[in-house]
Protein backbone atom coordinates (compact mmCIF):
# COMPACT_ATOMS: atom_id res chain seq x y z
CA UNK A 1 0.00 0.00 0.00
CA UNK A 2 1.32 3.64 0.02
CA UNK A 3 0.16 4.24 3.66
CA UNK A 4 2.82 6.72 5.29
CA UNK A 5 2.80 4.28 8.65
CA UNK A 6 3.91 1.76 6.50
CA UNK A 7 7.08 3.07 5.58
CA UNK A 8 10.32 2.18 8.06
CA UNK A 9 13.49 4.55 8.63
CA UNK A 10 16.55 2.70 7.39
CA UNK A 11 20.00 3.60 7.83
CA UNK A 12 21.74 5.91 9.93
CA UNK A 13 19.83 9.33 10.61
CA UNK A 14 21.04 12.27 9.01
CA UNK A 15 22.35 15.16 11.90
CA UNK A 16 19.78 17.77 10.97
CA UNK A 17 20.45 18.67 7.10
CA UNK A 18 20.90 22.48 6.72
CA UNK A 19 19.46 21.70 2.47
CA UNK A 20 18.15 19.06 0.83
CA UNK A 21 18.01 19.65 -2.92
CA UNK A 22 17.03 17.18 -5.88
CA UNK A 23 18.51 17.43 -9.82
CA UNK A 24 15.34 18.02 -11.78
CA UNK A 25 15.31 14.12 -12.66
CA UNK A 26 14.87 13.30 -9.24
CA UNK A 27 18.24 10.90 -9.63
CA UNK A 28 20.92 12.67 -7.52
CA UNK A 29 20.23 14.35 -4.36
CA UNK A 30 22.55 16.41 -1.87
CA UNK A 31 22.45 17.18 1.78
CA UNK A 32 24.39 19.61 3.33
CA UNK A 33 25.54 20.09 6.65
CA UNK A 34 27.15 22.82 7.86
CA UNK A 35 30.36 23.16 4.86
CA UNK A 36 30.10 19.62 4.11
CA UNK A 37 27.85 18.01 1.22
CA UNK A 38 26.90 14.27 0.71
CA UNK A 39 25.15 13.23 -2.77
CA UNK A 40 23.05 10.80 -3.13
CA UNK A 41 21.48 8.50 -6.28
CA UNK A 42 18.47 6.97 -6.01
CA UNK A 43 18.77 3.91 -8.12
CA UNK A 44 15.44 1.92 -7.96
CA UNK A 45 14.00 1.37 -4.55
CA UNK A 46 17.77 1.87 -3.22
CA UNK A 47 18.62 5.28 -1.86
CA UNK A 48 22.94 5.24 -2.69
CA UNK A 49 25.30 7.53 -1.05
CA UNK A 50 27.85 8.01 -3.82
CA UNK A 51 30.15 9.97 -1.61
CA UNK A 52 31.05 13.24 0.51
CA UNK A 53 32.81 16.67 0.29
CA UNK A 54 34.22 19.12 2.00
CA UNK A 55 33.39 22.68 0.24
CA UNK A 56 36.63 24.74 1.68
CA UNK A 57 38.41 27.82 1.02
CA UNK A 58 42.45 27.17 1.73
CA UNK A 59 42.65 30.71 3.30
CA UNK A 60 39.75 30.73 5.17
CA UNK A 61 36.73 28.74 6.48
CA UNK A 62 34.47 29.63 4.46
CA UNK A 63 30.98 28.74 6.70
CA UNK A 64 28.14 26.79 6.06
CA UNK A 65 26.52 26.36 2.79
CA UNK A 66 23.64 28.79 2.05
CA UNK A 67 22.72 27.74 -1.35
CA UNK A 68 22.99 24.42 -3.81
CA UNK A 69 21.72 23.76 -6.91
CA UNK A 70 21.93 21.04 -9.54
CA UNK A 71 22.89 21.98 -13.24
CA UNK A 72 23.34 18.94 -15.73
CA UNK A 73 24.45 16.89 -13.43
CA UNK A 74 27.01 19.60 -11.85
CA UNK A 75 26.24 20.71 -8.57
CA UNK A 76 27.07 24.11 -7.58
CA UNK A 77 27.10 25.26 -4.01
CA UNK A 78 27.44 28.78 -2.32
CA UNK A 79 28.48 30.05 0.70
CA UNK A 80 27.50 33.18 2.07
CA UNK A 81 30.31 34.97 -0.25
CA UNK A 82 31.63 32.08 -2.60
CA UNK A 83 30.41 29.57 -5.40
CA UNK A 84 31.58 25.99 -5.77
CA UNK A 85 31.49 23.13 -8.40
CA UNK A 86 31.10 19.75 -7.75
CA UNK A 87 31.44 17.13 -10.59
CA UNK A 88 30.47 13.93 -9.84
CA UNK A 89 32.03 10.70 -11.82
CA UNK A 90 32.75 7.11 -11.90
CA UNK A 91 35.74 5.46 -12.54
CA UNK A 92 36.03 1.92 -12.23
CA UNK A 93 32.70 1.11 -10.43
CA UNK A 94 33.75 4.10 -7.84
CA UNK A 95 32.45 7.41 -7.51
CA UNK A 96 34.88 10.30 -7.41
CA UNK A 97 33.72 13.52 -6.61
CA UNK A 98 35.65 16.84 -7.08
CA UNK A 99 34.96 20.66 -6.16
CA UNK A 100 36.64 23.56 -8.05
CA UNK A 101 36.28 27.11 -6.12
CA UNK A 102 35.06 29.62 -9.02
CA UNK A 103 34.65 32.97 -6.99
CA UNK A 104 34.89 34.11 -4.26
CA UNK A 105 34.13 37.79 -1.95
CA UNK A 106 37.49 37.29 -0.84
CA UNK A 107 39.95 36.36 -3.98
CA UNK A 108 42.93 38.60 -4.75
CA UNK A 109 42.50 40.27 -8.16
CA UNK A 110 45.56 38.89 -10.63
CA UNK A 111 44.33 41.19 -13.49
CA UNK A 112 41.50 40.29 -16.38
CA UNK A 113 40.12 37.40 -17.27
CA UNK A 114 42.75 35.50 -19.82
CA UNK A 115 41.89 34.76 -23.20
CA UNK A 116 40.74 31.11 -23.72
CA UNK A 117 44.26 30.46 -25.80
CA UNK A 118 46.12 32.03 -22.55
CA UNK A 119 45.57 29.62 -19.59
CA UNK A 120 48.76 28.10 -18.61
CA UNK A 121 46.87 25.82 -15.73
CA UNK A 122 44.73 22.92 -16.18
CA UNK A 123 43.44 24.65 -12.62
CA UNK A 124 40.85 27.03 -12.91
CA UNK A 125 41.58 30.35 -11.15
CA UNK A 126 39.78 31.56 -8.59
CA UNK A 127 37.49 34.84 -9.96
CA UNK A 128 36.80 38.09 -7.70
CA UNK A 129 33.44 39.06 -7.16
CA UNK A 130 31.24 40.89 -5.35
CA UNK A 131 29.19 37.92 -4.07
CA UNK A 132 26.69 38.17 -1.08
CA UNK A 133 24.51 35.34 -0.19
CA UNK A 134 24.89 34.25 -3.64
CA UNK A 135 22.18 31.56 -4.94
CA UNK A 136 23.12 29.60 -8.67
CA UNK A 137 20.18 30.62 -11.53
CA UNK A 138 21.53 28.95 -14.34
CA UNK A 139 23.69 28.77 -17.26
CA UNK A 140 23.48 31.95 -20.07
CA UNK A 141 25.90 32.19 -22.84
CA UNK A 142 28.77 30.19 -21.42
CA UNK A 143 28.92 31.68 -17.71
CA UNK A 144 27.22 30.63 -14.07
CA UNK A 145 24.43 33.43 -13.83
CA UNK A 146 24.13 33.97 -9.38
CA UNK A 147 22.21 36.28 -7.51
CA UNK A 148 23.18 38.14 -4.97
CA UNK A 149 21.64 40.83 -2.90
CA UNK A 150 23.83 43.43 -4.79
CA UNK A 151 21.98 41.98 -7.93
CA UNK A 152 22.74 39.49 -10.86
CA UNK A 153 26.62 38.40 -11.68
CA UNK A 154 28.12 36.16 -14.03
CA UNK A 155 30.74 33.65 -13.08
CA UNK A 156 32.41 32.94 -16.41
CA UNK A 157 32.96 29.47 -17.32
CA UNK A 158 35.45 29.80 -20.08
CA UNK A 159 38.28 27.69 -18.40
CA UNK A 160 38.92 23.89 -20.65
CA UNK A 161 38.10 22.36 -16.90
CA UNK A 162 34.80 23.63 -16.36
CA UNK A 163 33.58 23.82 -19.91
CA UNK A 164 34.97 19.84 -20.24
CA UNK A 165 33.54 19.04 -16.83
CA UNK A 166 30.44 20.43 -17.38
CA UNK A 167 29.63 19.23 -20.65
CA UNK A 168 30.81 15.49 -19.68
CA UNK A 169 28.58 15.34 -17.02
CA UNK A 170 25.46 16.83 -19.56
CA UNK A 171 26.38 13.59 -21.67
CA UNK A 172 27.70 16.17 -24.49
CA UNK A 173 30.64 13.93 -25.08
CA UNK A 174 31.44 15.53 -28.90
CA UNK A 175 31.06 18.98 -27.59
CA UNK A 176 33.49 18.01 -24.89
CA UNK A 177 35.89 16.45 -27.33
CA UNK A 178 36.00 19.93 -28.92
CA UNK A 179 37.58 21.50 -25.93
CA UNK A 180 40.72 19.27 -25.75
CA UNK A 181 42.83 21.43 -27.86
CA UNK A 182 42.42 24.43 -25.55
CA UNK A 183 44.51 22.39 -23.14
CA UNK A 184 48.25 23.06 -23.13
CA UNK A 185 49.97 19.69 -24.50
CA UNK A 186 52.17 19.37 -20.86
CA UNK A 187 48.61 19.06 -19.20
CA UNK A 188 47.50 16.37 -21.01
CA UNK A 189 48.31 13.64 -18.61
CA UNK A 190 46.40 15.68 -16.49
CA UNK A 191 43.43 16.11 -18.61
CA UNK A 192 43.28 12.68 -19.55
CA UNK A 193 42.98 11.81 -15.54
CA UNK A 194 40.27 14.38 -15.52
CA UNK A 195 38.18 12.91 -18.21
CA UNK A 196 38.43 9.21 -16.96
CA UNK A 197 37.61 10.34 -13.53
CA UNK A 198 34.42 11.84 -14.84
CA UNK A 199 33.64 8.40 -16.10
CA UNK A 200 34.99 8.45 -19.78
CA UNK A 201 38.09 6.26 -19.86
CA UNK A 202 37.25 5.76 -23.81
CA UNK A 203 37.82 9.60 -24.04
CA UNK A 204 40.49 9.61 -21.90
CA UNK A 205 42.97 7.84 -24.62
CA UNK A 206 42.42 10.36 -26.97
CA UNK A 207 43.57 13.07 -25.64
CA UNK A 208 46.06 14.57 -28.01
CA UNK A 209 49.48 13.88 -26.44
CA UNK A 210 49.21 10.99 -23.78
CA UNK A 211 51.76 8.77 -23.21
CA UNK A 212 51.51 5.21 -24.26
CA UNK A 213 52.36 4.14 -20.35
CA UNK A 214 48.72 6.21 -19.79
CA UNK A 215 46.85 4.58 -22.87
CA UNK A 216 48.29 0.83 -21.96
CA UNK A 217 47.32 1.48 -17.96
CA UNK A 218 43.83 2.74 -19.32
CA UNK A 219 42.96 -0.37 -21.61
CA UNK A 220 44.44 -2.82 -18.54
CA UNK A 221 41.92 -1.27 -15.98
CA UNK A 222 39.03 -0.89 -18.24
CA UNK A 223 38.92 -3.90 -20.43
CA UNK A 224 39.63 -2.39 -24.22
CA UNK A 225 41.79 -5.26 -25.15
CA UNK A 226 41.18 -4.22 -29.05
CA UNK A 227 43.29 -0.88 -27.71
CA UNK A 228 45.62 -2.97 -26.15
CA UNK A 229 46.51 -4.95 -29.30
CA UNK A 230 46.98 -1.93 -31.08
CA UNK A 231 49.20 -0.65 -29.02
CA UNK A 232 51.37 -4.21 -29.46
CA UNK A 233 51.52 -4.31 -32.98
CA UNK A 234 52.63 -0.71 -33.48
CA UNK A 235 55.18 0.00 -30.69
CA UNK A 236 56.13 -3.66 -29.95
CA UNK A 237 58.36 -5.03 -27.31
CA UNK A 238 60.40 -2.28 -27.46
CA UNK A 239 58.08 0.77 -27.20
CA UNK A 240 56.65 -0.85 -24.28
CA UNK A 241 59.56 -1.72 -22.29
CA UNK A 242 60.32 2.50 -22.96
CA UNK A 243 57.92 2.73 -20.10
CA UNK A 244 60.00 1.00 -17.60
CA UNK A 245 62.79 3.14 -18.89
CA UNK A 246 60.67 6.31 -18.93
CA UNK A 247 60.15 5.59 -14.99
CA UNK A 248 63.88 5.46 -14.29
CA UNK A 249 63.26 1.47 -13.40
CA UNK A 250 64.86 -1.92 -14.48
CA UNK A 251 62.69 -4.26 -16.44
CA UNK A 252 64.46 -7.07 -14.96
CA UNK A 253 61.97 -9.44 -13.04
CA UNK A 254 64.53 -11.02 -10.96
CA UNK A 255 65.92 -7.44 -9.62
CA UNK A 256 65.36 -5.65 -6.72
CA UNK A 257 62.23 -3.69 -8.99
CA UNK A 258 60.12 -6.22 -10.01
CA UNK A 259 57.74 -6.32 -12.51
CA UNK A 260 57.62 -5.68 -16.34
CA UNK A 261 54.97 -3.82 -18.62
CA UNK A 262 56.09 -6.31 -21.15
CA UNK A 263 55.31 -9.12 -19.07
CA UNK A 264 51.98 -7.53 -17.52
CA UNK A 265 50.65 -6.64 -21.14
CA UNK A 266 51.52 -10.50 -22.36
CA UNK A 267 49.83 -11.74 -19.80
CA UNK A 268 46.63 -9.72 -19.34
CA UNK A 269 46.22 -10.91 -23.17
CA UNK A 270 46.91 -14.38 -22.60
CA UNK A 271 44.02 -14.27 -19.97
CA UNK A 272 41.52 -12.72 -22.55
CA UNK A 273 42.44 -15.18 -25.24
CA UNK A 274 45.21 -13.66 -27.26
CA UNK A 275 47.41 -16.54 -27.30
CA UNK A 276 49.14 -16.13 -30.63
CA UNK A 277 49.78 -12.08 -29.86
CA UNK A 278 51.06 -13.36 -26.27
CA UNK A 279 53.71 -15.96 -28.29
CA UNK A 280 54.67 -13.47 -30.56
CA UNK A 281 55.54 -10.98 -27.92
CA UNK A 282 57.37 -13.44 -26.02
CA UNK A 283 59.38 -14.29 -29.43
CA UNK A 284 60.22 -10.90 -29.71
CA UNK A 285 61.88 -10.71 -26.19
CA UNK A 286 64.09 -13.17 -27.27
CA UNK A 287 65.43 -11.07 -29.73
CA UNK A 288 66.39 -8.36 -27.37
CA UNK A 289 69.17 -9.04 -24.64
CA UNK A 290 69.48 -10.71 -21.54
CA UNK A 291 66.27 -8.82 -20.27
CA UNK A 292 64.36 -9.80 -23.21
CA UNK A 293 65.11 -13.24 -22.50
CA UNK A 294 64.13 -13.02 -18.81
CA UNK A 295 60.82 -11.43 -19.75
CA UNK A 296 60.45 -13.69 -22.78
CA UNK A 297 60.45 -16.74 -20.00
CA UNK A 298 57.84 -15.90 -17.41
CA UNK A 299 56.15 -15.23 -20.81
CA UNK A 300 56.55 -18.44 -22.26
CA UNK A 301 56.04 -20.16 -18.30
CA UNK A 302 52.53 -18.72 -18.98
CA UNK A 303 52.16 -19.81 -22.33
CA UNK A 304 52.09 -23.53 -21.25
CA UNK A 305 49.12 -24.14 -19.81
CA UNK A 306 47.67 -22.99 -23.51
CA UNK A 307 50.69 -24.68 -25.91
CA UNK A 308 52.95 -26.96 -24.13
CA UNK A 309 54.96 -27.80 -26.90
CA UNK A 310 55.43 -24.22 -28.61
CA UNK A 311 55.50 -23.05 -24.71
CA UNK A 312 58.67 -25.45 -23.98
CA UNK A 313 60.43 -24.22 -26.92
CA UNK A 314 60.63 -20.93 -26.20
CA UNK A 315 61.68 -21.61 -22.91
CA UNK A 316 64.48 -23.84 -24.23
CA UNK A 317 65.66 -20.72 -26.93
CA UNK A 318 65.20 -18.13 -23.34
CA UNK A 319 67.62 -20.59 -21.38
CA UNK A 320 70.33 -21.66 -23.31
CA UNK A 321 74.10 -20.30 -23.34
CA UNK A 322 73.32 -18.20 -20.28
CA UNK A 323 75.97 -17.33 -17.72
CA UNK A 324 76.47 -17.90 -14.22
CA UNK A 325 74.40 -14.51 -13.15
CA UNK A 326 71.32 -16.55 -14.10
CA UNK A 327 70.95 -19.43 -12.10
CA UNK A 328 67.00 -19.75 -12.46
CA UNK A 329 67.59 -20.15 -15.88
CA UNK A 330 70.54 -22.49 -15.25
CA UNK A 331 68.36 -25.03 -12.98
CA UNK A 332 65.59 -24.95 -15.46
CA UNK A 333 68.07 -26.20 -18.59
CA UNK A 334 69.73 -29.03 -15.91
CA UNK A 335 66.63 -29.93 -14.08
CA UNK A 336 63.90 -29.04 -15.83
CA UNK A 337 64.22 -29.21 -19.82
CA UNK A 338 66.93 -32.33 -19.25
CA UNK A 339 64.02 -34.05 -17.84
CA UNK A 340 61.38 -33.63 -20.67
CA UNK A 341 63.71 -34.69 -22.93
């Protein structure tokens, strides 16, 4: 029945919200109490806290909350002399939430507002205004429009961040695409984070720029093995094992390091079923040093629960005529391979 005395309190009671405001979907909901917000999705019957912020001011503490307003999925929040952004994303089944200071009563003036072709920070400055008990309207041509008891302002919202932000989190992925380029090329690893925390990982490899240690750690976490592949066939053993190098560490998997993108990458596409590109990269090893070979057998140690007998072979070619320094590889020739044949 829908009988209010039928319905039950679940969950732990909220401390006496200062707001409660709802998205005009009814989806996402925040409560705020005192400088602190907690959003909320209602999926279903199921009533999901996706996570909590702090709304802060580094110089200051900026009070409670007086105003909040959802926008596109954006919600914006004021204090009694400030307005804050909060995008909401998920990334990897978790839900990241991130708030972005746009003005402020209180911000030092650092002269006009730059040219879109002039930010040197993927950070959006902080803008001074006159803001009093501020309350979010809506969006008109490109900025925040706020009103204030000293009248209407606009918060401009020409910075790559917001404009990508916002437009992600409206679903406008193409018109978000567009904005890319007005990044600097030295923030793109930082864009690229950005974009896949908003819940875009696809989008995230595209960003003009990105390393291929950022592309191959995007397609590992989020399944695009097709990516992945790619990535193999054109850079091969070599452009991966850059990455290592890149990082200032050994690829040896014996050493006091660890690990290997070559190995890692091999192996993830062994497990989804790339056997002949998981051979072929261990082949390749084999052609490059004593640290190809190493890599090339914890490749091929893989390999044999799939192809024993292609598996032992290249395990024979990764072991033989190796020096003393070696010894795994020595007891697998004399122990091992002796054995089988």
């Amino acid at each position: 029945g829908d009988r209010a005395d039928e319905y039950v309190s679940t969950g732990p009671t909220l401390p006496y919200p200062d707001l409660v405001v709802w998205d005009d979907d009814g989806s996402l909901c925040a409560v705020t109490v005192s400088d602190r917000v907690a959003i909320y999705a209602l999926d279903g019957s199921a009533f999901v806290l996706l996570g909590t912020v702090r709304i802060t001011n580094p110089s200051n503490n900026i009070g409670p909350i007086y105003s909040a307003k959802f926008l596109h999925g954006v919600l914006y929040c004021c204090s009694s002399g400030s307005v804050h952004c909060v995008f909401i994303g998920e990334s990897a089944d978790v839900t990241r939430l991130e708030c972005y200071e746009l003005a402020s009563i209180d911000a030092e003036v650092a002269g006009p507002i730059a040219p879109l072709q002039q930010y040197k920070s993927f950070m959006p400055p902080k803008l001074p205004l006159p803001l009093v008990l501020p309350s979010v309207l809506g969006y008109q041509s490109g900025s925040l429009v706020v009103s204030t008891v000293r009248g209407l302002h606009a918060v401009p919202l020409t910075h790559p961040l917001l404009r990508i932000g916002a437009l992600l989190s409206a679903g406008q992925t193409d018109a978000a695409q567009k904005w890319f380029d007005a990044v600097p090329t030295y923030e793109c690893e930082a864009l690229s984070g950005f974009v896949e925390r908003r819940g875009f990982p696809d989008l995230a490899m595209t960003v003009k720029g990105v390393s291929i240690e950022r592309v191959v750690d995007l397609s590992m976490r989020h399944g695009y093995i097709g990516q992945l592949e790619e990535i193999v066939e054109t850079y091969g053993v070599r452009g991966l094992r850059s990455i290592d190098a890149g990082r200032g560490l050994s690829p040896s998997l014996f050493g006091e390091h660890g690990g290997s993108v070559v190995v890692s990458v091999a192996a993830y596409l062994l497990a989804h079923g790339r056997v002949e590109l998981a051979r072929r990269m261990a082949t390749e090893c084999l052609r490059s040093g004593e640290e190809g070979r190493r890599e090339a057998l914890l490749v091929a140690s893989l390999l044999l629960s799939v192809d024993e007998h292609d598996a032992s072979r290249l395990v024979a070619r990764a072991v033989e005529d190796v020096g003393m320094d070696w010894p795994v590889a020595q007891f697998i020739r004399h122990y091992v391979l002796s054995e089988r044949t």
